[in-house]
Protein backbone atom coordinates (compact mmCIF):
# COMPACT_ATOMS: atom_id res chain seq x y z
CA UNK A 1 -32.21 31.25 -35.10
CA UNK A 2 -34.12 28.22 -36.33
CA UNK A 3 -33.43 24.79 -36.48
CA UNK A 4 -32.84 25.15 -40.49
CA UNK A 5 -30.57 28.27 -40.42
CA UNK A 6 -28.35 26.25 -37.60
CA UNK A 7 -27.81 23.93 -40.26
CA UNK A 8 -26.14 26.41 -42.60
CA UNK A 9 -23.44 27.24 -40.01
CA UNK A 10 -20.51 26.11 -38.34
CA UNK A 11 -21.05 26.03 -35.32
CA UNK A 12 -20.78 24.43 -31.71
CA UNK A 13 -23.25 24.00 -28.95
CA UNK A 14 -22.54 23.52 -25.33
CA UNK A 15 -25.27 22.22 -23.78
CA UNK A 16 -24.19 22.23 -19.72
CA UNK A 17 -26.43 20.74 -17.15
CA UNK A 18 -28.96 18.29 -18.57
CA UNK A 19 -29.18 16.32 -15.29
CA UNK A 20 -30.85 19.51 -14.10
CA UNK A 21 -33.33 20.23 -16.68
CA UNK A 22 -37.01 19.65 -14.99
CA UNK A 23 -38.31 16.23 -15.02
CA UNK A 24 -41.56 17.65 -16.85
CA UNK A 25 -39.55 19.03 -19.97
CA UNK A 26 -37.12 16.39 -20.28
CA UNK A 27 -38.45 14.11 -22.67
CA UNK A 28 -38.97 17.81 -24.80
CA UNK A 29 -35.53 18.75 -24.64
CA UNK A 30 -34.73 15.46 -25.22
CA UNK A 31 -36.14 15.27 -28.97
CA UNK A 32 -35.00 19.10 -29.45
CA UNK A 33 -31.19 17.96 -28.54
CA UNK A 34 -31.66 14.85 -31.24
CA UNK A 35 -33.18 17.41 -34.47
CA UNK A 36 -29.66 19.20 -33.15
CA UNK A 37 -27.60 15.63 -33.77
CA UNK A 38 -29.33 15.24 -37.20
CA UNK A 39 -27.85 18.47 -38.48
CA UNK A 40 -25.15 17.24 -39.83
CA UNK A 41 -21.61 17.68 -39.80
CA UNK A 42 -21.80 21.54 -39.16
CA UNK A 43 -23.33 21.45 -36.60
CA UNK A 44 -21.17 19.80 -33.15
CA UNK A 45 -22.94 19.65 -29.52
CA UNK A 46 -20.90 18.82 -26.67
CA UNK A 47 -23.53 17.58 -23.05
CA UNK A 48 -22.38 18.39 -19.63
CA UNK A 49 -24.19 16.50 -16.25
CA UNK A 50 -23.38 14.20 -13.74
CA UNK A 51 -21.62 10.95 -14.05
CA UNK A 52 -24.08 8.47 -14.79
CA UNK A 53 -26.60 10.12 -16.54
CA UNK A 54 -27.38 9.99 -20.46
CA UNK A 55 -24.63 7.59 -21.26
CA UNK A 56 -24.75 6.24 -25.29
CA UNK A 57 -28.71 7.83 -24.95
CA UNK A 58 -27.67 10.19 -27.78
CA UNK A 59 -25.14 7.80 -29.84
CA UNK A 60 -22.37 9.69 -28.86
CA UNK A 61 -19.02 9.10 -26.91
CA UNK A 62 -19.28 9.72 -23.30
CA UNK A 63 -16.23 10.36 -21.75
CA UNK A 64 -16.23 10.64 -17.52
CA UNK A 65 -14.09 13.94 -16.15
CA UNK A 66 -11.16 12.91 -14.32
CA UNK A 67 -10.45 14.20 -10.82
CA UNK A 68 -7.58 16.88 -10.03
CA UNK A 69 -4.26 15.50 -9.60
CA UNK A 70 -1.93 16.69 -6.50
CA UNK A 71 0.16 18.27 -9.51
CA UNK A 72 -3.04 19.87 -11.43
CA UNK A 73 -4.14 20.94 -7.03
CA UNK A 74 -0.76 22.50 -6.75
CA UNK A 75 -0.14 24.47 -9.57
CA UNK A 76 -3.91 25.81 -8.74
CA UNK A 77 -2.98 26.66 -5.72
CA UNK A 78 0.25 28.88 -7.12
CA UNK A 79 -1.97 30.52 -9.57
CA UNK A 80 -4.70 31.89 -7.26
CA UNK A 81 -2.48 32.16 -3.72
CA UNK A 82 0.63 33.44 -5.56
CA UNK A 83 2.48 32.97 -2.09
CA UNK A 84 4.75 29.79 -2.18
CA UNK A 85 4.41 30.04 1.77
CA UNK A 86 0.69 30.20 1.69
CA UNK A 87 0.15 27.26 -0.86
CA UNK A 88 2.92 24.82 1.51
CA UNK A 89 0.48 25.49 4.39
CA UNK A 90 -2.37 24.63 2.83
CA UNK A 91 -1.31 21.80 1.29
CA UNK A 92 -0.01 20.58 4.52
CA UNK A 93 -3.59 21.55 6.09
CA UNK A 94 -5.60 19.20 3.28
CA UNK A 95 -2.57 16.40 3.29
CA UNK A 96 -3.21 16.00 7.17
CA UNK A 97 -6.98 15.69 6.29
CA UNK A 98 -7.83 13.23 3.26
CA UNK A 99 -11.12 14.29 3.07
CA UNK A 100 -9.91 17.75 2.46
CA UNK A 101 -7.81 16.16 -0.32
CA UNK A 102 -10.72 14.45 -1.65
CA UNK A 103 -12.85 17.78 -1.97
CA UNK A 104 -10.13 19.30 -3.83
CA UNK A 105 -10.12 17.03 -6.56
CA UNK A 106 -13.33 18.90 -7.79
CA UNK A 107 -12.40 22.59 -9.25
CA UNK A 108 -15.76 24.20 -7.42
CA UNK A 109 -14.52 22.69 -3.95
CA UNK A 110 -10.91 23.63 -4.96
CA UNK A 111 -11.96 27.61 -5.88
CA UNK A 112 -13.99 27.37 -2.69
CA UNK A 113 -11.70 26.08 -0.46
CA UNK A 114 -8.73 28.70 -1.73
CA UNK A 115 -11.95 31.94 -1.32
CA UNK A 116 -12.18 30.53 2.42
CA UNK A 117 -8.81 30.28 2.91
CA UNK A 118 -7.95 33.36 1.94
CA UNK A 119 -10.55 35.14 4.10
CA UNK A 120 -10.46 32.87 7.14
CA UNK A 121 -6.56 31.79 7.25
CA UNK A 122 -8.05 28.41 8.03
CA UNK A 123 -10.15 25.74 6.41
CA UNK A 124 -13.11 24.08 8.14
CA UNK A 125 -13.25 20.22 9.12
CA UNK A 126 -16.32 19.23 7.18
CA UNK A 127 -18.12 20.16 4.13
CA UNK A 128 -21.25 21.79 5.77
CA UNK A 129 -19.23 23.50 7.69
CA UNK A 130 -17.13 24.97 4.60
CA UNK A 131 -19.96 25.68 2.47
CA UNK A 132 -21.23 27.78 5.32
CA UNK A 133 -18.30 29.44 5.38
CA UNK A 134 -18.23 30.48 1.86
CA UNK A 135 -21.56 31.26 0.96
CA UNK A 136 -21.86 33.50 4.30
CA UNK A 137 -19.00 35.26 2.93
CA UNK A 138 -20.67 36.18 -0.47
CA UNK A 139 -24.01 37.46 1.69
CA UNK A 140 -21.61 39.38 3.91
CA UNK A 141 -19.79 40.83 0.65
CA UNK A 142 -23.61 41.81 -0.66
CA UNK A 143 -24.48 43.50 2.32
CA UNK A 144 -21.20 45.44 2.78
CA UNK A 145 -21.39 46.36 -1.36
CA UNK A 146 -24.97 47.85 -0.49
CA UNK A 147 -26.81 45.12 -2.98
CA UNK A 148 -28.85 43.31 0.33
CA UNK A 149 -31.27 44.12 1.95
CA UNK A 150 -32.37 41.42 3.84
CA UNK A 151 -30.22 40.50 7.37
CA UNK A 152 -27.91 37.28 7.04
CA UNK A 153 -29.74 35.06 9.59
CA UNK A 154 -33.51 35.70 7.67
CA UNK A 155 -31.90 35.57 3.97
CA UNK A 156 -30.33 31.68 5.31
CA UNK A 157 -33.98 30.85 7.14
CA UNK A 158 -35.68 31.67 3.66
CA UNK A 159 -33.58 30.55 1.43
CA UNK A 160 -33.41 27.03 3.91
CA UNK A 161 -37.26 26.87 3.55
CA UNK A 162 -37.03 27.12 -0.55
CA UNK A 163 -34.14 24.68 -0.85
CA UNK A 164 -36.17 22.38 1.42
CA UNK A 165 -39.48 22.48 -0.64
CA UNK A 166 -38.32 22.40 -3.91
CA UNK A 167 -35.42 19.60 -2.60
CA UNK A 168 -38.76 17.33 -1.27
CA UNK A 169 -40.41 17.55 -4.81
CA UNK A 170 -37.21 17.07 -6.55
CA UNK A 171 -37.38 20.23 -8.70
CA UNK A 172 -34.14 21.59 -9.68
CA UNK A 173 -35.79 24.46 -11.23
CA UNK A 174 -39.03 26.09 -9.90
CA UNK A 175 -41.27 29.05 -11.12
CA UNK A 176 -40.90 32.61 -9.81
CA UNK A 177 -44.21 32.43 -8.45
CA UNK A 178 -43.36 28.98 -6.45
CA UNK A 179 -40.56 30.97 -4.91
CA UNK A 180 -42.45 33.45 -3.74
CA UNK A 181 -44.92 31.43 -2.34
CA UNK A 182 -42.73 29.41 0.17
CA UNK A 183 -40.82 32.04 1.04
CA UNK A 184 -44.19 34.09 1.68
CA UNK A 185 -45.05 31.02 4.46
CA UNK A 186 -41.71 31.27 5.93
CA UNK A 187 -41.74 35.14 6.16
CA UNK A 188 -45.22 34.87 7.74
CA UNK A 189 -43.77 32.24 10.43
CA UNK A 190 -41.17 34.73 11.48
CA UNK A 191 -43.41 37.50 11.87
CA UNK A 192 -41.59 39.66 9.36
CA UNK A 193 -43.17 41.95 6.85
CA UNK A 194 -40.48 41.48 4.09
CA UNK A 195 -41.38 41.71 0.71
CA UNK A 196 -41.16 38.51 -0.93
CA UNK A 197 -41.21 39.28 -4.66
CA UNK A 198 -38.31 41.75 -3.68
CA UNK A 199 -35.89 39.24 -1.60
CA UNK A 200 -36.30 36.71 -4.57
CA UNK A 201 -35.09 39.72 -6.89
CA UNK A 202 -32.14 40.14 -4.09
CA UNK A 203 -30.64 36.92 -4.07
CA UNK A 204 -30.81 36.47 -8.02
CA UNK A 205 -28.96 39.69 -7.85
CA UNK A 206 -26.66 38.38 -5.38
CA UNK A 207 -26.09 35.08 -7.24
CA UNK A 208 -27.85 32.55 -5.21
CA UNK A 209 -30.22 32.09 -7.42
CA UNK A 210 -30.42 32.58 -10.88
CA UNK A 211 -32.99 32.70 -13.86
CA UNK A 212 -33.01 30.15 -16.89
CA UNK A 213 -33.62 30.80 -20.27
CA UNK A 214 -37.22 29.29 -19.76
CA UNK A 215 -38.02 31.52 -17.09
CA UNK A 216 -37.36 29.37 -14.15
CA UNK A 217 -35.17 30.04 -11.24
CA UNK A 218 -32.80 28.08 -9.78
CA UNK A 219 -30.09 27.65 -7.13
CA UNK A 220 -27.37 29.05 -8.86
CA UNK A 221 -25.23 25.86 -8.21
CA UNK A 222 -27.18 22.37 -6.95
CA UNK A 223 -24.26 21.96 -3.83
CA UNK A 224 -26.44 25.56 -2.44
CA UNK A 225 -29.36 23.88 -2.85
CA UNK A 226 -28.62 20.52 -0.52
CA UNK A 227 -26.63 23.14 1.68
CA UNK A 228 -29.71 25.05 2.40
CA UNK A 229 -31.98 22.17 2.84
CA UNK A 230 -29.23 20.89 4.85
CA UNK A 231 -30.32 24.06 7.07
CA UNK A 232 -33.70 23.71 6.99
CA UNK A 233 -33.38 20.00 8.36
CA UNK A 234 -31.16 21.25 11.41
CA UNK A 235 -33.49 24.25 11.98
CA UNK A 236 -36.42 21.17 12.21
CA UNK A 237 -34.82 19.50 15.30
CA UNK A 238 -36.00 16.55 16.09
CA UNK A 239 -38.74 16.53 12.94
CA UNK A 240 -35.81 17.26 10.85
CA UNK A 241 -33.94 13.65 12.16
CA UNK A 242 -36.89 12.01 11.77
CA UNK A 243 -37.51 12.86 7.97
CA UNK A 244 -33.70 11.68 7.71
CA UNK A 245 -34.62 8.41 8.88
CA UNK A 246 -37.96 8.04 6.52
CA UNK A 247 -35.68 8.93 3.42
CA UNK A 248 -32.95 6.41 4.62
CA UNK A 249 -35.93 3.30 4.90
């Protein structure tokens, strides 16, 4: 639909995500988001990102998403556990550690933390240690459902190397042909013969990554991404600490 017909309808737009659109096709999407403002009344947009970004850039009211309450955490927690025992215990669990608490405040961490839960009994102590949890769980679930290929420990090792390289250039979004390439170097490193136009087509079909409407791939949510660079620096050793320290200076 063009830009004119839009402006015979009713309709509203959710745009979600602009903090992640490439750096190269901001200023693009940028002017197409402003012909969508001077539509008119018909037409309403509501913009998603991270606090911080875009504020009054568009002449419109920004308004900041507040965290979870212990109320809003609670009845959560009742909804998805549906065990009054089960949701005391793990409220006790994230009241004994406040940065649990903290985590919870964001619905992602929340659903993640309940998934883990659930399949652990526990919760882990840190946040790398509870996204490895949960994303380790969806691989497993992939493998057992017959849709991967690819063992755990190489899937993690490639997908480390991507999130690192496209993490170091700051691209949020990367081409299919990118993809392959780095995870063509890291393949080649392990001595492995996997196919790597094939393991990107896995783990879009497992949900790790996913394809925009441009084209592009990306991690299907940015907390994978720094996860799995996360990796990649620990699987670097001492190289990996001293990259730390360049980025802190």
């Amino acid at each position: 639909m063009s830009v004119k017909q839009l402006a015979k309808q009713r309709c509203l737009l959710l745009l979600d995500g602009l903090n992640e659109v490439p750096q190269e096709h901001l200023i693009a999407a940028k002017h197409e988001i402003q012909s969508l403002l001077s539509l008119g009344d018909n037409v309403r947009v509501v913009m998603t990102c991270r606090p911080g970004q875009f504020q009054n850039e568009f002449g419109l009211p920004a308004f900041e998403l507040q965290p979870l309450t212990d109320e809003q955490i609670r009845r959560f927690l009742q909804r998805h556990l549906r065990d009054d025992d089960k949701v005391r215990r793990l409220l006790a669990v994230m009241k004994r550690q406040p940065k649990l608490l903290e985590w919870s405040r964001n619905p992602f961490m929340l659903a993640m933390l309940v998934r883990v839960f659930l399949k652990k009994g526990n919760i882990p102590e840190n946040r790398g240690r509870l996204m490895q949890a949960f994303l380790s769980d969806i691989m497993r679930r992939e493998n057992a459902q017959g849709a991967a290929r690819t063992p755990l420990e190489t899937k993690t090792t490639l997908l480390a190397r991507l999130a690192f390289e496209t993490r170091k250039l700051a691209m949020l979004s990367f081409t299919r042909i990118e993809a392959c390439t780095w995870v063509k170097q890291k393949r080649d490193e392990l001595g492995s013969t996997l196919d790597a136009p094939l393991f990107v087509d896995e783990v879009l079909n497992n949900n790790l990554l996913s394809e925009t409407s441009g084209g592009l791939l990306t991690f299907d949510h940015e907390l994978y991404q720094e996860y799995f660079c996360a990796v990649a620096l620990l699987e670097m050793g001492d190289k990996g600490v001293t990259l730390i320290e360049e980025l802190q200076r």
